[in-house]
C-alpha atoms as a PDB file:
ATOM      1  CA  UNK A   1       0.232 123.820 -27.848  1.00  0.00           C
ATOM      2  CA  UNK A   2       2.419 127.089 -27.127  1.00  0.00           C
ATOM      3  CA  UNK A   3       5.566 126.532 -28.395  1.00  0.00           C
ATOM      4  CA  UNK A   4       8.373 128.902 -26.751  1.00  0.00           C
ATOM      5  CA  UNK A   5      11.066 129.770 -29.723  1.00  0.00           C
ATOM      6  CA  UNK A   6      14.202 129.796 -26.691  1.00  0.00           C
ATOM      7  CA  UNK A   7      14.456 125.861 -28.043  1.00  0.00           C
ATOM      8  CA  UNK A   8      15.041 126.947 -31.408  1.00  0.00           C
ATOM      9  CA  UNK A   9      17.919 129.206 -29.951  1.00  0.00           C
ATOM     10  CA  UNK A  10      19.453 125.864 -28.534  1.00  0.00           C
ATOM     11  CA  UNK A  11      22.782 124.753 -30.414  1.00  0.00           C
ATOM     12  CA  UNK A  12      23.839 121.198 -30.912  1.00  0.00           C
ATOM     13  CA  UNK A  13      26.080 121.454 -27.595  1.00  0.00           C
ATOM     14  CA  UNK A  14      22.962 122.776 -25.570  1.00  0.00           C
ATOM     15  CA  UNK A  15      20.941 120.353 -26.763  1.00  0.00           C
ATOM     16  CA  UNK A  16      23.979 117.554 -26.094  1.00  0.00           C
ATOM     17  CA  UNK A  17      24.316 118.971 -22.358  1.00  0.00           C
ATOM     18  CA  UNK A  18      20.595 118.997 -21.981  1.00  0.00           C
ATOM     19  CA  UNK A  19      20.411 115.503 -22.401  1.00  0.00           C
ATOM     20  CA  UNK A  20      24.008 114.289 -20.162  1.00  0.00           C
ATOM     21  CA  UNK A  21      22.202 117.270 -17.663  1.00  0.00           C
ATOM     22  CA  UNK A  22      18.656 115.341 -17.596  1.00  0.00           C
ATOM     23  CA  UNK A  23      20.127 111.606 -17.408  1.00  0.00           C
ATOM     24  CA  UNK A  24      23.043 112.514 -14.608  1.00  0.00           C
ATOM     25  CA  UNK A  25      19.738 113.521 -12.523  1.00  0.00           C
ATOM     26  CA  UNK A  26      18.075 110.559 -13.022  1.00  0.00           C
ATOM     27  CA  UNK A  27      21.211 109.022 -12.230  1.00  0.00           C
ATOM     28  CA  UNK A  28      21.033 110.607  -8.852  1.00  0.00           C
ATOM     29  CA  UNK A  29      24.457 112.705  -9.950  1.00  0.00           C
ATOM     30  CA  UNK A  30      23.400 115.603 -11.145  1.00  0.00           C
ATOM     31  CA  UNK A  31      25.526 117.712 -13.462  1.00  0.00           C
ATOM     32  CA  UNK A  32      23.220 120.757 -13.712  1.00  0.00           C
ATOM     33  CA  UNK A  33      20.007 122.368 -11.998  1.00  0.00           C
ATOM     34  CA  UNK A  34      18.406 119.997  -9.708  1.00  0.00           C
ATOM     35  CA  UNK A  35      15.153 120.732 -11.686  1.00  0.00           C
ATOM     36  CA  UNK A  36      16.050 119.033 -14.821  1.00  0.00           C
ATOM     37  CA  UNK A  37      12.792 116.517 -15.329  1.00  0.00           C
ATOM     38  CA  UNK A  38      10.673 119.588 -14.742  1.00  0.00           C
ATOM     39  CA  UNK A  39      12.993 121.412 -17.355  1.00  0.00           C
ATOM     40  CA  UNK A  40      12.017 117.951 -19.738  1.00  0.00           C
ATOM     41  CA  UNK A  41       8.347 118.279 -18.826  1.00  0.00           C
ATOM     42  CA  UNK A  42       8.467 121.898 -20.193  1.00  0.00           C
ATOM     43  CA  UNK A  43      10.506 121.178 -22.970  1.00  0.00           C
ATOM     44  CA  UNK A  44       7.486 118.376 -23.871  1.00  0.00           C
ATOM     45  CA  UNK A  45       4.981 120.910 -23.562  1.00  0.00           C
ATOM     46  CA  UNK A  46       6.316 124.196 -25.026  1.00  0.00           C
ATOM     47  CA  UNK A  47       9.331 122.870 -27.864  1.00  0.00           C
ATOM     48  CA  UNK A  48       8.319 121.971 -31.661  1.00  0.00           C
ATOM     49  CA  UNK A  49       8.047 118.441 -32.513  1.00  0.00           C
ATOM     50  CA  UNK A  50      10.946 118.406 -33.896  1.00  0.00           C
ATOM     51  CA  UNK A  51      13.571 119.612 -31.163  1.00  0.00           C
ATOM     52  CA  UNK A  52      11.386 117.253 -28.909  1.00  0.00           C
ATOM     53  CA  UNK A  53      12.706 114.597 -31.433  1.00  0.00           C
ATOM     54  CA  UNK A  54      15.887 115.972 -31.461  1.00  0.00           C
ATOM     55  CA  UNK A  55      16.094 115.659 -27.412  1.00  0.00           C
ATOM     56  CA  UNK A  56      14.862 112.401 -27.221  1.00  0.00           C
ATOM     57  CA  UNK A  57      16.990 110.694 -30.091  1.00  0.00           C
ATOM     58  CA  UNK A  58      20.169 112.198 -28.140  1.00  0.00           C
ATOM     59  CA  UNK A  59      18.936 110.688 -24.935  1.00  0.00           C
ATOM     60  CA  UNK A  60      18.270 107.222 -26.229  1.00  0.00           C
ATOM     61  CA  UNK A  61      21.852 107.219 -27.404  1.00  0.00           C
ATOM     62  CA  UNK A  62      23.486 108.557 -24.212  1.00  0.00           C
ATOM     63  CA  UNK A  63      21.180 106.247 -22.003  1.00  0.00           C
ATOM     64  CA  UNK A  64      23.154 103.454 -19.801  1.00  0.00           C
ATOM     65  CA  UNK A  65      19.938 101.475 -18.093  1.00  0.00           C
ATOM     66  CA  UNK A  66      16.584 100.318 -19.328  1.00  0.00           C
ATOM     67  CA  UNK A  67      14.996 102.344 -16.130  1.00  0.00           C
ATOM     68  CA  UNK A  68      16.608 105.361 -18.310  1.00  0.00           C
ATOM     69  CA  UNK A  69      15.187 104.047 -21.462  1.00  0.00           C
ATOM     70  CA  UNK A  70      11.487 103.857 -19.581  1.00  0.00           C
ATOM     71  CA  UNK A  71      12.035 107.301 -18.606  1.00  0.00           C
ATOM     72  CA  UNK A  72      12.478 108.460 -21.982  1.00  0.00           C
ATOM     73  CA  UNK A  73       9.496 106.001 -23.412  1.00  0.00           C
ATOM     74  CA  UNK A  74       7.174 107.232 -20.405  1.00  0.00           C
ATOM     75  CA  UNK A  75       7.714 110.714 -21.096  1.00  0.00           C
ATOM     76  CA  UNK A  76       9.347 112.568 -24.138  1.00  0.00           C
ATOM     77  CA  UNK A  77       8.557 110.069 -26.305  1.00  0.00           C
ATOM     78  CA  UNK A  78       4.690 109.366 -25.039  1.00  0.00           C
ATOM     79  CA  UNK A  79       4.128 112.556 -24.993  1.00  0.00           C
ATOM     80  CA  UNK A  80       5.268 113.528 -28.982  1.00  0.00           C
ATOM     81  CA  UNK A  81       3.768 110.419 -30.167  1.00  0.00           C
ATOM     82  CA  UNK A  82       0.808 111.429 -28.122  1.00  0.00           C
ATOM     83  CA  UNK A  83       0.609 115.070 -29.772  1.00  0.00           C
ATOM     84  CA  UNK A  84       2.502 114.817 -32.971  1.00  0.00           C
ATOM     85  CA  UNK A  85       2.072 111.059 -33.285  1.00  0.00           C
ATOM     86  CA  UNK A  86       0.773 111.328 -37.288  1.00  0.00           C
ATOM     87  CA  UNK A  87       3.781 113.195 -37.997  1.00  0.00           C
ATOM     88  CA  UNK A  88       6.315 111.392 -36.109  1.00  0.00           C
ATOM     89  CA  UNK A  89       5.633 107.348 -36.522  1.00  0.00           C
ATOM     90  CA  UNK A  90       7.018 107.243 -39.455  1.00  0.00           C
ATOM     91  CA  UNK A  91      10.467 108.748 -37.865  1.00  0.00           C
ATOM     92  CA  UNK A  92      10.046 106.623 -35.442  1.00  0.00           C
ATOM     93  CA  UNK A  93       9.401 102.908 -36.810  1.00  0.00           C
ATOM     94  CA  UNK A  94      12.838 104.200 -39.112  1.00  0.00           C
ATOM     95  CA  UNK A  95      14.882 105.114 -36.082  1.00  0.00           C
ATOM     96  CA  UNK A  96      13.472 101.707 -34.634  1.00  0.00           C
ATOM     97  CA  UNK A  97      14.475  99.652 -37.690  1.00  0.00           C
ATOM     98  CA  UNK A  98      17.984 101.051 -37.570  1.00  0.00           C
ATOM     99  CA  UNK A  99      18.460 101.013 -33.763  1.00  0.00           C
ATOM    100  CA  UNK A 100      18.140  98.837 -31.675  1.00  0.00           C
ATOM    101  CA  UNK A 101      18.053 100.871 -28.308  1.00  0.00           C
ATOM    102  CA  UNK A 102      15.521 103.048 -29.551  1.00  0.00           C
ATOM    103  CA  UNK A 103      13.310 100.132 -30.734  1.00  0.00           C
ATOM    104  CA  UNK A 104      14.085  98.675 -26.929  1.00  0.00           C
ATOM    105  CA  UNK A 105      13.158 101.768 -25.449  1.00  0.00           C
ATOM    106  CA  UNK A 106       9.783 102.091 -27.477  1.00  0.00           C
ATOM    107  CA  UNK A 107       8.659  98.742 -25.171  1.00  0.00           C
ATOM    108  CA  UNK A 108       8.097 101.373 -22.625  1.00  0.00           C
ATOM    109  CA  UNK A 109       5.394 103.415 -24.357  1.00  0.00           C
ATOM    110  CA  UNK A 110       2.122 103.003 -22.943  1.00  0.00           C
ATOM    111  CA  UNK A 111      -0.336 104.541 -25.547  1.00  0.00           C
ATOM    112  CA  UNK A 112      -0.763 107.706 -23.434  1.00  0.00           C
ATOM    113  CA  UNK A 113      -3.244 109.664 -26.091  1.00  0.00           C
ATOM    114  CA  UNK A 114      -2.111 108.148 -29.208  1.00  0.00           C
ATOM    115  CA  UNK A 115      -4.292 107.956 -32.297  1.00  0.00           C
ATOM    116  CA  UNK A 116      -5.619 104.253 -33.013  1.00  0.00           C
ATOM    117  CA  UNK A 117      -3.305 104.112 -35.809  1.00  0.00           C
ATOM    118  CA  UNK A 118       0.128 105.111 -33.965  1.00  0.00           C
ATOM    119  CA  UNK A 119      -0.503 102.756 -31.489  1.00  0.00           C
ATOM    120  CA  UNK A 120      -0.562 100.307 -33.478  1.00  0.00           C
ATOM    121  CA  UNK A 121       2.186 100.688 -35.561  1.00  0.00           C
ATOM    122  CA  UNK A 122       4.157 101.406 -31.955  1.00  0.00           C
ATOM    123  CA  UNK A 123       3.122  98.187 -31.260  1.00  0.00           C
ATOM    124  CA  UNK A 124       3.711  96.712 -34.412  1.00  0.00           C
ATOM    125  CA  UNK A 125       7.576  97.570 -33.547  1.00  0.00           C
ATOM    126  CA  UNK A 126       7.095  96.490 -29.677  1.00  0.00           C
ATOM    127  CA  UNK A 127       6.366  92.747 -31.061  1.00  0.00           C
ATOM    128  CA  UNK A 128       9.559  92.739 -32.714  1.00  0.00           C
ATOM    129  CA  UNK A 129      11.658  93.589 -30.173  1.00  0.00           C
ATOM    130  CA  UNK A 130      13.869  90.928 -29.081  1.00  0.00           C
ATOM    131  CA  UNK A 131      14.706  92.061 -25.443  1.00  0.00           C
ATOM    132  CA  UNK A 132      11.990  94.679 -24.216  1.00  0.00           C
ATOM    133  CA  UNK A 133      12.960  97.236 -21.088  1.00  0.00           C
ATOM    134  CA  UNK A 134      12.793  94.725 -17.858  1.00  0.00           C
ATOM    135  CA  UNK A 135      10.693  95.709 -15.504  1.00  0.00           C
ATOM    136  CA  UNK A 136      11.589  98.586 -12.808  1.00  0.00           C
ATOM    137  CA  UNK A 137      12.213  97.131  -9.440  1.00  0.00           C
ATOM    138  CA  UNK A 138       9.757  97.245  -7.181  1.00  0.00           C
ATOM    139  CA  UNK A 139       6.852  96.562  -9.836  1.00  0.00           C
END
């Protein structure tokens, strides 16, 4: 995986304004570039694991609908679990133990091309979740 360094050049306020930019899109009021998922989709593909992490963590806590919270499960955070998985689960059953969005949003993960293992520990963290993401409408 190429990673492009212009995301380690990224300051805590362009990483903040990434995430308000990405969600006011989905939002259908967007603040920024009308490309912003594609800008995601590159960030998943060319940004180290850990400013992927970074993004996704500040989008989980600026989210305000579970049809935001599948967008983050069915994408940034498939996709690092699916690459990086090994090195993130850990992170990830933490943030999940602490909070309780994140561990919501995690209900959206579909196993993508997760390692046996980090599936099952997503899982693991999907059975405990009290109130998982409702369905989208029209599914």
């Amino acid at each position: 995986m190429v990673i492009d360094r212009q995301w380690a050049q990224l300051t805590p306020l362009d990483w903040d304004w990434f995430a308000d930019a990405w969600l006011s899109e989905l939002r259908g009021k967007p603040l920024g570039p009308d490309d912003m998922s594609q800008r995601v989709v590159f960030m998943n593909f060319t940004a180290a694991p850990s400013e992927q992490w970074l993004f996704i963590r500040l989008a989980v806590a600026k989210a305000e609908s579970d049809d935001e919270l599948g967008s983050i499960a069915a994408g940034p955070m498939e996709h690092l679990l699916g690459w990086h998985g090994e090195a993130y689960i850990g992170h990830v059953e933490k943030e999940a133990a602490a909070n309780e969005t994140f561990a919501r949003m995690l209900t959206g993960v579909w196993q993508y091309r997760m390692a046996a293992e980090v599936w099952r520990r997503v899982q693991e963290i999907q059975a405990r979740v009290q109130r998982p993401l409702r369905e989208p409408a029209g599914n």
